[in-house]
C-alpha atoms as a PDB file:
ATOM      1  CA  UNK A   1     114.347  76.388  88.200  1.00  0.00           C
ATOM      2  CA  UNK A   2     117.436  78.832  89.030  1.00  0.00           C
ATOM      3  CA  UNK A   3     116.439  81.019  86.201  1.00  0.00           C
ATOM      4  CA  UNK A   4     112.880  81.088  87.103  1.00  0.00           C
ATOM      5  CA  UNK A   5     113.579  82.040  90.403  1.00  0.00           C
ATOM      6  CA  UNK A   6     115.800  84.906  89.652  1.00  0.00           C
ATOM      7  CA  UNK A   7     113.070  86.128  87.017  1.00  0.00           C
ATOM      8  CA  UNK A   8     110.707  85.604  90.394  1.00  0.00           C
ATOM      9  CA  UNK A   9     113.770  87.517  92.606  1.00  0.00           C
ATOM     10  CA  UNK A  10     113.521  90.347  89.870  1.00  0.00           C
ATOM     11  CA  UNK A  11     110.195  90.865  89.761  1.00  0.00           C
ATOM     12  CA  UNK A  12     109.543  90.504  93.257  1.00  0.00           C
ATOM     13  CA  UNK A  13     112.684  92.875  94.263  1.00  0.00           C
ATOM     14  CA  UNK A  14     113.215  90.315  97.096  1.00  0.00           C
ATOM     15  CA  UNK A  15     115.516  86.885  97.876  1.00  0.00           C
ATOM     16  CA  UNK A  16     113.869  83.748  98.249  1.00  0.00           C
ATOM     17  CA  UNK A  17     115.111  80.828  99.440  1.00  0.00           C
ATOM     18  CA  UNK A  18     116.410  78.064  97.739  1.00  0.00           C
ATOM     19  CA  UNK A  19     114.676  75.846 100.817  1.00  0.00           C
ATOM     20  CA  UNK A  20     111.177  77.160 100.391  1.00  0.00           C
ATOM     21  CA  UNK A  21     109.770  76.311  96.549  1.00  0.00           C
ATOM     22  CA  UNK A  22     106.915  78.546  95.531  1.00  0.00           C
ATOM     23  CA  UNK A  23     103.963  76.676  94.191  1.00  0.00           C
ATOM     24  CA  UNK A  24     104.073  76.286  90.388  1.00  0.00           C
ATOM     25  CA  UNK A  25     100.892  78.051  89.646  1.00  0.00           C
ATOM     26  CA  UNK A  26     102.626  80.867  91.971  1.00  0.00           C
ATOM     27  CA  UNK A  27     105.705  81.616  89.841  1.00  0.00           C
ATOM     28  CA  UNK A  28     103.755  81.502  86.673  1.00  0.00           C
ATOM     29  CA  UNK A  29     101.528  83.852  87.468  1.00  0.00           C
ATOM     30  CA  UNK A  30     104.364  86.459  89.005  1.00  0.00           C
ATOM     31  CA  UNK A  31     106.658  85.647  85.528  1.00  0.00           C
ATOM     32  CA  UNK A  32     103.144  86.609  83.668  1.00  0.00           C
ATOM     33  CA  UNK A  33     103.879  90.083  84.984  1.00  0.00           C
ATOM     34  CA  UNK A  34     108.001  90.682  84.152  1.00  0.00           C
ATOM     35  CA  UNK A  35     106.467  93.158  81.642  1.00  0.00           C
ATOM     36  CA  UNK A  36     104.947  95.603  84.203  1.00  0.00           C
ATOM     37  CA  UNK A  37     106.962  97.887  86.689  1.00  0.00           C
ATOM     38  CA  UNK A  38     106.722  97.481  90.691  1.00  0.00           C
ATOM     39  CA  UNK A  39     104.997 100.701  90.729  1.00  0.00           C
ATOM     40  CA  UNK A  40     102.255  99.085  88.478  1.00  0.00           C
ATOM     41  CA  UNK A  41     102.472  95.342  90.679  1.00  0.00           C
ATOM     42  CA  UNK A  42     102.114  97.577  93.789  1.00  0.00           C
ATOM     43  CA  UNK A  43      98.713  98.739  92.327  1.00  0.00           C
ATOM     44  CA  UNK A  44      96.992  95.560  92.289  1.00  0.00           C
ATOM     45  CA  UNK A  45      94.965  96.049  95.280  1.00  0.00           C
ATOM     46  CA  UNK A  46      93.122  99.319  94.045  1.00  0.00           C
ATOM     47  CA  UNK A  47      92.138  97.533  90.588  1.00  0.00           C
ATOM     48  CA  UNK A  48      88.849  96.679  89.889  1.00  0.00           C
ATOM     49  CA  UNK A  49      88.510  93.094  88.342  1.00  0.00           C
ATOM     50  CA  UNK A  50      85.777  91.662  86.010  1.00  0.00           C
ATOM     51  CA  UNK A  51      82.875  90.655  88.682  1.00  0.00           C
ATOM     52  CA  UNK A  52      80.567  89.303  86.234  1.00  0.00           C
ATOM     53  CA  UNK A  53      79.114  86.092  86.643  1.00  0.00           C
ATOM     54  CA  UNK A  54      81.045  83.447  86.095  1.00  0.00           C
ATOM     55  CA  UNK A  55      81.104  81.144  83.144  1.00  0.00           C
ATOM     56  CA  UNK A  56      78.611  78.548  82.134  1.00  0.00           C
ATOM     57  CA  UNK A  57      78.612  75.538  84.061  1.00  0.00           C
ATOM     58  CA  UNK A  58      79.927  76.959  87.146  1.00  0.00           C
ATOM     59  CA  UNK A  59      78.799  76.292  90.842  1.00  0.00           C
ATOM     60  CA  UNK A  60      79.638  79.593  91.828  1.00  0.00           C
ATOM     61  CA  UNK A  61      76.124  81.672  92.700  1.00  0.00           C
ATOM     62  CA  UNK A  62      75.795  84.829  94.476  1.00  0.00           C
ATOM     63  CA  UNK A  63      74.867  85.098  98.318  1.00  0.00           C
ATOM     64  CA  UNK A  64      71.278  85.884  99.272  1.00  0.00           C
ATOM     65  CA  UNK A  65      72.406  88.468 101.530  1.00  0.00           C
ATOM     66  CA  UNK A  66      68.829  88.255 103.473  1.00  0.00           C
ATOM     67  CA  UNK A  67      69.714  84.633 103.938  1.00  0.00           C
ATOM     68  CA  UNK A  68      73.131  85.486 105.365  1.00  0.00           C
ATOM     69  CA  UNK A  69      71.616  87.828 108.166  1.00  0.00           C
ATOM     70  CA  UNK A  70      68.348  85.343 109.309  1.00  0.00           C
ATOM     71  CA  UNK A  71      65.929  87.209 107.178  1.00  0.00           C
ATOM     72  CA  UNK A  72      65.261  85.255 103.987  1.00  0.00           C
ATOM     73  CA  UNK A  73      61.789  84.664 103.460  1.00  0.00           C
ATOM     74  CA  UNK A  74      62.055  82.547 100.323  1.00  0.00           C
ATOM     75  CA  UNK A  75      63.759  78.870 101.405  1.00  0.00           C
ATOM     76  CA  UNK A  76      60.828  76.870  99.892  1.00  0.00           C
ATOM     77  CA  UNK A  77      61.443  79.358  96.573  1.00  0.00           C
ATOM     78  CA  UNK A  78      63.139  77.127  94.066  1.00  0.00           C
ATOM     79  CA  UNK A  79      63.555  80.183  91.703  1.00  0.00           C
ATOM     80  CA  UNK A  80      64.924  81.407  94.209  1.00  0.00           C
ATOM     81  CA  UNK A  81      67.829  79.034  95.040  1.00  0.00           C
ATOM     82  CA  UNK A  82      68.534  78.907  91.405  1.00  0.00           C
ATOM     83  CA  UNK A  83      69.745  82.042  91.671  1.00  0.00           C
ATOM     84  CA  UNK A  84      70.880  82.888  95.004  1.00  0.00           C
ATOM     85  CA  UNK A  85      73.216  80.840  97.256  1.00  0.00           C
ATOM     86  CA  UNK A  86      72.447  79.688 100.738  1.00  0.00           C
ATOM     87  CA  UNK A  87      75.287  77.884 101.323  1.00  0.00           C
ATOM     88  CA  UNK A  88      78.379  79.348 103.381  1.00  0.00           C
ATOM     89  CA  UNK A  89      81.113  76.624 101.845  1.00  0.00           C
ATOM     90  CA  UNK A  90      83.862  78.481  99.331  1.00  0.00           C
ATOM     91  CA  UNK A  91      82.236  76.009  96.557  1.00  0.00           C
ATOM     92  CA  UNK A  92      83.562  75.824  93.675  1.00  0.00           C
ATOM     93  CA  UNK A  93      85.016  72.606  93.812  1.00  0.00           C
ATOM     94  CA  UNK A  94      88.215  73.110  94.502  1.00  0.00           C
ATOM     95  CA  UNK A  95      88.682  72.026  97.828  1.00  0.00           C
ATOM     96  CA  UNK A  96      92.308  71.693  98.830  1.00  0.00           C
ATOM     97  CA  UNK A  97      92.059  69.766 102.072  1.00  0.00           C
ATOM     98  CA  UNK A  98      93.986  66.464 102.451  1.00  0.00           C
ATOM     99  CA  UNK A  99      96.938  67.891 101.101  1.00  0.00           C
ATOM    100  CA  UNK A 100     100.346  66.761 102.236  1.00  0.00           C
ATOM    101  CA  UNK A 101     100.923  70.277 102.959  1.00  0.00           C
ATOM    102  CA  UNK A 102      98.603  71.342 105.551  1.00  0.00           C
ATOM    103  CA  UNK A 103     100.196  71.617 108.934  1.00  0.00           C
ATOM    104  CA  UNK A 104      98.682  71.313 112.296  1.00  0.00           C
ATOM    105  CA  UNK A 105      97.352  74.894 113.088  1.00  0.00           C
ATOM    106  CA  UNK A 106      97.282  76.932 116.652  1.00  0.00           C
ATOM    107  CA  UNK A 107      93.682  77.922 116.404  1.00  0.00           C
ATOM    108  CA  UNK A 108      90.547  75.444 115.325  1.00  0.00           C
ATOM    109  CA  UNK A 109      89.239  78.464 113.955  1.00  0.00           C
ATOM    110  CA  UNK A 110      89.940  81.180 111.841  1.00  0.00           C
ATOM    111  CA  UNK A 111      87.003  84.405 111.785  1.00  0.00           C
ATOM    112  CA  UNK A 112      87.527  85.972 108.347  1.00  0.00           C
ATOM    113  CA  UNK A 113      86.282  89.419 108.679  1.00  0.00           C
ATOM    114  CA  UNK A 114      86.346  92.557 106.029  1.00  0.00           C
ATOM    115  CA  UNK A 115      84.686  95.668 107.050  1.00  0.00           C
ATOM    116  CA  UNK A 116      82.790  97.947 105.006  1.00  0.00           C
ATOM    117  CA  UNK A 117      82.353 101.882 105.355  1.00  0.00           C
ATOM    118  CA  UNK A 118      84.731 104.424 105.839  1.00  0.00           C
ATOM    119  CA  UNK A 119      82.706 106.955 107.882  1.00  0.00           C
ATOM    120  CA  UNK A 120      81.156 104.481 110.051  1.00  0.00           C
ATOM    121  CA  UNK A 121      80.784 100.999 109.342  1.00  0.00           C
ATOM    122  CA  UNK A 122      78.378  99.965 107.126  1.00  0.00           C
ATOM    123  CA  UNK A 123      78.715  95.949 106.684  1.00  0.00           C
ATOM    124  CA  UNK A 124      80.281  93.387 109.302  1.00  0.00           C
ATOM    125  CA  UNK A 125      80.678  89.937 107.767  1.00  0.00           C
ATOM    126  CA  UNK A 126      82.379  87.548 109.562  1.00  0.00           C
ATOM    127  CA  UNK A 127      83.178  83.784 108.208  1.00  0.00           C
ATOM    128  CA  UNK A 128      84.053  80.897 110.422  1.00  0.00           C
ATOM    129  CA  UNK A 129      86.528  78.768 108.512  1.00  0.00           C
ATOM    130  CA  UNK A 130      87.641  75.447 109.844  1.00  0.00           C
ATOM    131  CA  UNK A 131      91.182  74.854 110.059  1.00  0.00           C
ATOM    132  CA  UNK A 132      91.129  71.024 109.738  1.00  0.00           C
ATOM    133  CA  UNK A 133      88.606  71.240 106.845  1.00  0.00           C
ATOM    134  CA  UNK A 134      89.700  74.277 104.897  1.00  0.00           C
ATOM    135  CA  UNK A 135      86.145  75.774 104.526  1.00  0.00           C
ATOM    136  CA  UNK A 136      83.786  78.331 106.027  1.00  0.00           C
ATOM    137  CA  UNK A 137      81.332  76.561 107.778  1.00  0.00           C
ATOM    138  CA  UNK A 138      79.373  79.704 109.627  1.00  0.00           C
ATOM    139  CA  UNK A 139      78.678  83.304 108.749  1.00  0.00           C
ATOM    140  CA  UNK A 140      77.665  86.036 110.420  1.00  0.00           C
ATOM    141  CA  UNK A 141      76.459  89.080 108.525  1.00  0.00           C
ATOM    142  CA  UNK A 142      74.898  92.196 109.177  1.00  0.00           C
ATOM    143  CA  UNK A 143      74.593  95.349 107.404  1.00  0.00           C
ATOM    144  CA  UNK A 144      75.154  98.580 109.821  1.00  0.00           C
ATOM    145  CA  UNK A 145      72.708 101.660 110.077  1.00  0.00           C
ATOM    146  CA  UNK A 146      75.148 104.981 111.462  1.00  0.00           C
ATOM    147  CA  UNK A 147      74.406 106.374 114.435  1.00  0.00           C
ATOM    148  CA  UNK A 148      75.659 109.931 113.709  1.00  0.00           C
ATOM    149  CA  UNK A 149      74.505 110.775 110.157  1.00  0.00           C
ATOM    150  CA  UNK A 150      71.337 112.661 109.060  1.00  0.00           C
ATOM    151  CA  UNK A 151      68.870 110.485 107.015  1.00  0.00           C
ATOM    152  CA  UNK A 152      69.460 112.389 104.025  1.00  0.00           C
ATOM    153  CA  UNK A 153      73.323 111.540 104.317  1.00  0.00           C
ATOM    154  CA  UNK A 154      72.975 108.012 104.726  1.00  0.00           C
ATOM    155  CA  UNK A 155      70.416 107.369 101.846  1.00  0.00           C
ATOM    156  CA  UNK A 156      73.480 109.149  99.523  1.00  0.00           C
ATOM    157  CA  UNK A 157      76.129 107.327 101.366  1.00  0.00           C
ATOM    158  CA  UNK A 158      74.075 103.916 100.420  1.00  0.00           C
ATOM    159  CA  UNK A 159      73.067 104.590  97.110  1.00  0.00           C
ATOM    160  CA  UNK A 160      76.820 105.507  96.369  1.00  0.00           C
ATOM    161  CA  UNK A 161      78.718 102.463  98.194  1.00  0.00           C
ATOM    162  CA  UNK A 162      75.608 100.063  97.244  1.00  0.00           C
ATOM    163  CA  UNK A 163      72.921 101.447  94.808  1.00  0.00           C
ATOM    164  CA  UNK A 164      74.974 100.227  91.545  1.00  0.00           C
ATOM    165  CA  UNK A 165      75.074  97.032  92.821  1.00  0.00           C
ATOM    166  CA  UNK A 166      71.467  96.561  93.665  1.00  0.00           C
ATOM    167  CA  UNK A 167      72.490  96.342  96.942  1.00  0.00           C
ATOM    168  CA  UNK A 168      70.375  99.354  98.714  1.00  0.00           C
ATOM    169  CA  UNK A 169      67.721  97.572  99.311  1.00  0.00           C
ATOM    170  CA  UNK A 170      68.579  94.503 101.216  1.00  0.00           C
ATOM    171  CA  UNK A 171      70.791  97.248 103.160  1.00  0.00           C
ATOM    172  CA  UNK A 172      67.670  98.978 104.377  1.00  0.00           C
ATOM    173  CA  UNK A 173      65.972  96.597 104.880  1.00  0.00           C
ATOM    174  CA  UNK A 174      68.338  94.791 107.187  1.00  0.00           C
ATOM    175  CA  UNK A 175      70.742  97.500 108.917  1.00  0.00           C
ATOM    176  CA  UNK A 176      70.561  97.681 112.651  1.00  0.00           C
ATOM    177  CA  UNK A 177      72.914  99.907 114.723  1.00  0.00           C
ATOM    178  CA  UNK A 178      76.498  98.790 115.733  1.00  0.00           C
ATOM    179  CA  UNK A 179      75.671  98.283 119.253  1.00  0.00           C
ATOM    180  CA  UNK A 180      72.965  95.574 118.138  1.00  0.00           C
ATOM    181  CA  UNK A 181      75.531  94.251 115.696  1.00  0.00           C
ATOM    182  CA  UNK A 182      78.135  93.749 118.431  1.00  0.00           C
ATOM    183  CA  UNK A 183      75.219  92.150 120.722  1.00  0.00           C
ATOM    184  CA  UNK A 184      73.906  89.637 117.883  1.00  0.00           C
ATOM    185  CA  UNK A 185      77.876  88.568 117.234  1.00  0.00           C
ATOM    186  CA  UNK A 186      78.788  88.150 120.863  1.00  0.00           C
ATOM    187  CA  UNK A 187      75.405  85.690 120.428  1.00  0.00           C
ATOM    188  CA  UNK A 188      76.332  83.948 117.791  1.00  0.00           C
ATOM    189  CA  UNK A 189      80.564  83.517 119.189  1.00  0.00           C
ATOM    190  CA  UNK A 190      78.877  81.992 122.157  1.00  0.00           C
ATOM    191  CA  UNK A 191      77.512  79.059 120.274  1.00  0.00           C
ATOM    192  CA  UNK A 192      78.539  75.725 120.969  1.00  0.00           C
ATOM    193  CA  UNK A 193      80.277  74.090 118.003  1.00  0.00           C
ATOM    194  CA  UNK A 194      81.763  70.484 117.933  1.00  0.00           C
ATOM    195  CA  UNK A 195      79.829  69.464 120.810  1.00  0.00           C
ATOM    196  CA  UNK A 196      80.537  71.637 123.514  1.00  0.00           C
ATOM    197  CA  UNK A 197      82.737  74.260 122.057  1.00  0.00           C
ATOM    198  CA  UNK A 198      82.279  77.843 122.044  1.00  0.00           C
ATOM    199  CA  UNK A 199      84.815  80.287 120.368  1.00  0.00           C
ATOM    200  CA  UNK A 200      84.256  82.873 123.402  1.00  0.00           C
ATOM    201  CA  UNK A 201      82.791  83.606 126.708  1.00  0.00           C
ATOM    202  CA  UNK A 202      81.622  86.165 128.970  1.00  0.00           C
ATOM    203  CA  UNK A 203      83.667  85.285 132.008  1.00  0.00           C
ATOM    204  CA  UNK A 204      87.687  84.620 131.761  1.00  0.00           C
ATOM    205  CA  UNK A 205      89.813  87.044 130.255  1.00  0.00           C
ATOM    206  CA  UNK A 206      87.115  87.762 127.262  1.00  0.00           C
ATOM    207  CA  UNK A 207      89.656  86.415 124.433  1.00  0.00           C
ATOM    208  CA  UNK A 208      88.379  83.960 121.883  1.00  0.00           C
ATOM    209  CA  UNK A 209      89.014  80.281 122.216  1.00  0.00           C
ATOM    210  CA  UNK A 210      91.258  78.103 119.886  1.00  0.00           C
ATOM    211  CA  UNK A 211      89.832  80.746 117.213  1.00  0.00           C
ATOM    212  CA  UNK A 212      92.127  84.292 115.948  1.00  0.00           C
ATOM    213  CA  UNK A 213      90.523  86.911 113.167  1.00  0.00           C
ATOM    214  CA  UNK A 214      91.835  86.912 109.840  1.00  0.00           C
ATOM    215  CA  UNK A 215      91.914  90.079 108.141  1.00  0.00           C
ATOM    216  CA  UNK A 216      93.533  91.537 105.007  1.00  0.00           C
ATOM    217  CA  UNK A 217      95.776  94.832 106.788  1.00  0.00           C
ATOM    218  CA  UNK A 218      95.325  96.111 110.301  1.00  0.00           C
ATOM    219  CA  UNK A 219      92.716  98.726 109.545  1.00  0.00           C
ATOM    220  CA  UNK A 220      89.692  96.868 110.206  1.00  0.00           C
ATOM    221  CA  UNK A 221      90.811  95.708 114.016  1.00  0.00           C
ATOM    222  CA  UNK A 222      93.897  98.161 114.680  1.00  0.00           C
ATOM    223  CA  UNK A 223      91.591 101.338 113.219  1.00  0.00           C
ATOM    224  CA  UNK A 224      88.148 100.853 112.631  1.00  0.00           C
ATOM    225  CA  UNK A 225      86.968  98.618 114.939  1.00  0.00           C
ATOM    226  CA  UNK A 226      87.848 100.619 118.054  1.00  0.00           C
ATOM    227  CA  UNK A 227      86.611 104.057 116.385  1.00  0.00           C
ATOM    228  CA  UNK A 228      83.204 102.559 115.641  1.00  0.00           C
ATOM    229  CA  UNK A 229      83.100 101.611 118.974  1.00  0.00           C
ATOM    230  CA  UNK A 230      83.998 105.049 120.284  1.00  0.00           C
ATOM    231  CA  UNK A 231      81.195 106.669 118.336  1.00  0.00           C
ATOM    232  CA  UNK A 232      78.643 103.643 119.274  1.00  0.00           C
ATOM    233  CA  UNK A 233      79.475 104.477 123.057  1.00  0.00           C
ATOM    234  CA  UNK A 234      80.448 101.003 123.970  1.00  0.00           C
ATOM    235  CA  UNK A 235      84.033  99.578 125.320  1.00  0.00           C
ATOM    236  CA  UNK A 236      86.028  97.850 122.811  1.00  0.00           C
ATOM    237  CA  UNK A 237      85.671  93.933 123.590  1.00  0.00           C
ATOM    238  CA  UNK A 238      88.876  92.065 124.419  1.00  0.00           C
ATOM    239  CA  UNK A 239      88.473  89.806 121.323  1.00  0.00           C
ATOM    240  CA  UNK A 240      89.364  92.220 119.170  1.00  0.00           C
ATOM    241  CA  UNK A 241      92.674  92.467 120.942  1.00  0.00           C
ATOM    242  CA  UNK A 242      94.482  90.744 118.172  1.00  0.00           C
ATOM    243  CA  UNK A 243      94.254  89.039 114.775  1.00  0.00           C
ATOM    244  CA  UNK A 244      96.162  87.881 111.553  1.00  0.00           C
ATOM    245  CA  UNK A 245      97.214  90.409 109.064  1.00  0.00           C
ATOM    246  CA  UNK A 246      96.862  87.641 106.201  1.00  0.00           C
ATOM    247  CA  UNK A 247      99.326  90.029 104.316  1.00  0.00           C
ATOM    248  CA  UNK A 248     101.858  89.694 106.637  1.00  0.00           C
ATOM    249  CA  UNK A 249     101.442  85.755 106.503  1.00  0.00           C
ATOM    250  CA  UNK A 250     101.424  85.936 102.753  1.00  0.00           C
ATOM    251  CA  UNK A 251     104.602  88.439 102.669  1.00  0.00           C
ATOM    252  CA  UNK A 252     106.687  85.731 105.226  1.00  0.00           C
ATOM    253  CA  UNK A 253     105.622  82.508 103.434  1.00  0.00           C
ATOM    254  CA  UNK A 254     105.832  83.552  99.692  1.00  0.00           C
ATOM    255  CA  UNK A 255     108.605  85.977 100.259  1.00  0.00           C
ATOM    256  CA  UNK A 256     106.292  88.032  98.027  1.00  0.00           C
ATOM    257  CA  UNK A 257     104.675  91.732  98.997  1.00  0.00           C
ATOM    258  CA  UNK A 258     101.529  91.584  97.135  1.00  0.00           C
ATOM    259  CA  UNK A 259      99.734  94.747  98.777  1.00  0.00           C
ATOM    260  CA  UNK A 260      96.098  93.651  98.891  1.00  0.00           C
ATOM    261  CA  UNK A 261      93.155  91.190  98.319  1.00  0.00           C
ATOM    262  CA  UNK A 262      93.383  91.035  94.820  1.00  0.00           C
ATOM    263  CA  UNK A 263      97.212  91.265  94.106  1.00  0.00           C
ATOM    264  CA  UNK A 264      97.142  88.408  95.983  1.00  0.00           C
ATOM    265  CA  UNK A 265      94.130  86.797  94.125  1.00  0.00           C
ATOM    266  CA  UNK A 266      96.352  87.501  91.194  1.00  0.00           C
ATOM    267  CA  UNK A 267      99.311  85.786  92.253  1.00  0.00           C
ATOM    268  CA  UNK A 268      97.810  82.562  92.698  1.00  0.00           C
ATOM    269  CA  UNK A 269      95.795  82.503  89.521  1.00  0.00           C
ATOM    270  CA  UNK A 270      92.138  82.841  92.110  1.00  0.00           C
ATOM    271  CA  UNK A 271      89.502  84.576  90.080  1.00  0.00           C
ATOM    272  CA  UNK A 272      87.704  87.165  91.889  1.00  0.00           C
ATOM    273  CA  UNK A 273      83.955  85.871  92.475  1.00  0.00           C
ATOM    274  CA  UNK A 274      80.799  88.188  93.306  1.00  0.00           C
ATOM    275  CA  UNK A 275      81.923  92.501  94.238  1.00  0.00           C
ATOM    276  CA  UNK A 276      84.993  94.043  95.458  1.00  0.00           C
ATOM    277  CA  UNK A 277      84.370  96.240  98.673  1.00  0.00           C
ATOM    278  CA  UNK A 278      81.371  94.446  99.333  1.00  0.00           C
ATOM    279  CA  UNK A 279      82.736  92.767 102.692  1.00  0.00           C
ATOM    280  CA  UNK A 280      81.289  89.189 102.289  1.00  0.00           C
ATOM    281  CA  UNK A 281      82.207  88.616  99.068  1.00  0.00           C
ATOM    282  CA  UNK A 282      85.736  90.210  99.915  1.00  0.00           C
ATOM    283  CA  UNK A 283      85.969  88.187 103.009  1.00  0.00           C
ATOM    284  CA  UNK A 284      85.132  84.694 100.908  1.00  0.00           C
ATOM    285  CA  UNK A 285      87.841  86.172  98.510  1.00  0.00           C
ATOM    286  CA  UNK A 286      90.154  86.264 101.422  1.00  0.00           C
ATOM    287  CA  UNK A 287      89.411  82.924 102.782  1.00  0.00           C
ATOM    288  CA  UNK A 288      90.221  81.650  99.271  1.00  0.00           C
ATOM    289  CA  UNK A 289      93.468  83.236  99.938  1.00  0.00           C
ATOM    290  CA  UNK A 290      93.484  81.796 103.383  1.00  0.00           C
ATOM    291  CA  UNK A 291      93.031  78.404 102.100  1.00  0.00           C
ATOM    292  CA  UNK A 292      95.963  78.301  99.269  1.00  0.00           C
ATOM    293  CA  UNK A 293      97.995  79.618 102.408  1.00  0.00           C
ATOM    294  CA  UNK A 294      97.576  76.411 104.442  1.00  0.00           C
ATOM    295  CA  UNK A 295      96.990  74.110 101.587  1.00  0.00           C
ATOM    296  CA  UNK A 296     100.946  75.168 100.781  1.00  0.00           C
ATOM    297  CA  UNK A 297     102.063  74.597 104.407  1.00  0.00           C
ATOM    298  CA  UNK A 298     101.851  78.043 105.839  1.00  0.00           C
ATOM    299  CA  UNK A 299     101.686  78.278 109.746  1.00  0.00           C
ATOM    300  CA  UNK A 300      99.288  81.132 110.719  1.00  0.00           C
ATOM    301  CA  UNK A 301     100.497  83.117 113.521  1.00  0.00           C
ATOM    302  CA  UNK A 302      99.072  86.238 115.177  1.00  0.00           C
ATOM    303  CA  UNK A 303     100.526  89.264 114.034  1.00  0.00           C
ATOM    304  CA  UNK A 304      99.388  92.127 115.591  1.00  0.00           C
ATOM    305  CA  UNK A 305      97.952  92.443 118.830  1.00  0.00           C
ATOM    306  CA  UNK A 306      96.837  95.157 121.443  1.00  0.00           C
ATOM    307  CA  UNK A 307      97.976  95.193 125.446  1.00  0.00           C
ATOM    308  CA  UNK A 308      95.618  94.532 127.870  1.00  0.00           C
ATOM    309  CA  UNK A 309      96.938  97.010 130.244  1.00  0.00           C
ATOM    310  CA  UNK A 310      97.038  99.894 127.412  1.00  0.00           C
ATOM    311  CA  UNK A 311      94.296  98.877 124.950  1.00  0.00           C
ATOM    312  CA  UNK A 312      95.544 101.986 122.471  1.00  0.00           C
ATOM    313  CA  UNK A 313      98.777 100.550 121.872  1.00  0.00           C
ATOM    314  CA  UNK A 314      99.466  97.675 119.071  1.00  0.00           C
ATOM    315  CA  UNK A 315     102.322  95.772 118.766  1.00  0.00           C
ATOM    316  CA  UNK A 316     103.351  94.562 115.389  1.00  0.00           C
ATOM    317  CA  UNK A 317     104.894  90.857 116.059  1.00  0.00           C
ATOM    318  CA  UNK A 318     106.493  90.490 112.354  1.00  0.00           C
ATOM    319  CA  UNK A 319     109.658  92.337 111.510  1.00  0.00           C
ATOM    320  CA  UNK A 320     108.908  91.684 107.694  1.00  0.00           C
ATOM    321  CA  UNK A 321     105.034  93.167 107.488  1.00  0.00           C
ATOM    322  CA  UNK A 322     103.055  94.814 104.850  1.00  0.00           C
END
């Protein structure tokens, strides 16, 4: 085990403790890549992996992304189910919960979100994924229609981020504007769950209840987010004051830098399932990662979050971040 872990030390360029064992399937997958320079680990997150579908016999099945944003016309299509998936659970069957591992959690809820788009935003998915069970058991969805682009810009912008994947349609078919977006979510938060639950409210201090955002980097809420927002002509809400760089997490627990989705994916042997960069696919991809995370024993904490006082300034809370 002392050799492997100095191959793991060498590779990774960083010391881990003898107290804190990596998962097997961890250090066999980082030992897989001894061969390659950092340069070429640190390039992980930019690769495109084999998205095909996946081999005979497995339960993994694309989204019906109508389905995912109330619009599916075809629930009493059997055809259709064959082929599409209308459920929001990570599947698979490799549920992880029960382990020995999993520690009590601050949060009840963690809302997995990956943004799409880097003009404006063009897709907001957002899984709810139970902390005691380890699996999503909400989405919301909704593709986003820009506010300032011509027509003409917007069909190339789609047909570029979407049309190879078949994706355009559904897209116009379903986009609304940001401001709607932000309306329908604040809808949906304000559900009650577990009886008499909801993850936020109007009145108070506007922060979400026993629930934090998950997101893989600090574009999406320290970036994005608020710039949409500026263009949309609405305040940026208070629940998007602060969140979970999972990177950071995975950096702290693994004593690993893996610099994105997939380098992570990669590390613990996860296959990537449906598109890269389109956001609820990536943001099922990242609650795969989530899951591992706890299933191993990791405490999520936030790690980033804005003042209330000065709603342009973020502090970073980890002093080894990504």
């Amino acid at each position: 085990m002392a050799a492997v872990l100095r191959d793991v030390n060498l590779l990774c360029g960083r010391v881990i403790p003898s107290s804190h064992l990596l998962p097997l399937r961890f250090i066999s997958s980082l030992l897989s890549l001894q061969s390659q320079s950092r340069s070429s680990f640190a390039t992980y997150s930019s690769l495109s992996m084999d998205c095909s579908t996946p081999s005979k016999g497995s339960l993994w099945k694309p989204m019906c992304l109508y389905y995912t944003q109330g619009r599916c016309t075809k629930g009493d299509d059997p055809l259709h189910h064959e082929k599409f998936s209308h459920s929001c659970s990570l599947q698979l069957g490799d549920s992880v919960s029960g382990s020995p591992n999993v520690l009590g959690q601050d949060f009840d809820y963690f809302l997995v979100l990956d943004l799409e788009g880097k003009v404006e935003i063009l897709e907001f998915p957002v899984l709810l994924f139970d902390a005691k069970t380890l699996d999503v058991v909400d989405i919301f969805h909704r593709f986003v229609r820009p506010t300032k682009m011509s027509e003409k810009r917007i069909n190339e912008y789609i047909e570029g981020k979407y049309g190879k994947l078949g994706l355009d349609r559904v897209w116009h078919d379903t986009a609304v504007k940001f401001s709607d977006v932000i309306e329908q979510f604040e809808t949906w938060l304000r559900k009650e769950r577990d009886g008499d639950i909801s993850l936020w409210q109007e009145t108070g201090d506007g922060m979400l209840h026993r629930a934090a955002f998950v997101t893989c980097g600090n574009w999406d809420l320290k970036t994005k987010i608020p710039d949409q927002c500026k263009v949309s002509g609405i305040e940026l809400p208070p629940y998007f004051f602060e969140w979970i760089n999972i990177k950071d997490i995975f950096l702290n627990f693994y004593n690993t830098r893996a610099p994105g989705m997939v380098s992570m994916m990669r590390c613990l042997e996860l296959p990537l399932l449906g598109s890269h960069h389109v956001g609820i696919d990536d943001s099922k991809n990242i609650a795969r990662v989530l899951r591992c995370l706890l299933n191993d024993g990791a405490h999520l904490q936030i790690t980033a979050k804005r003042a209330r006082t000065s709603p342009h300034s973020v502090t970073f809370l980890f002093h080894n971040r990504i």
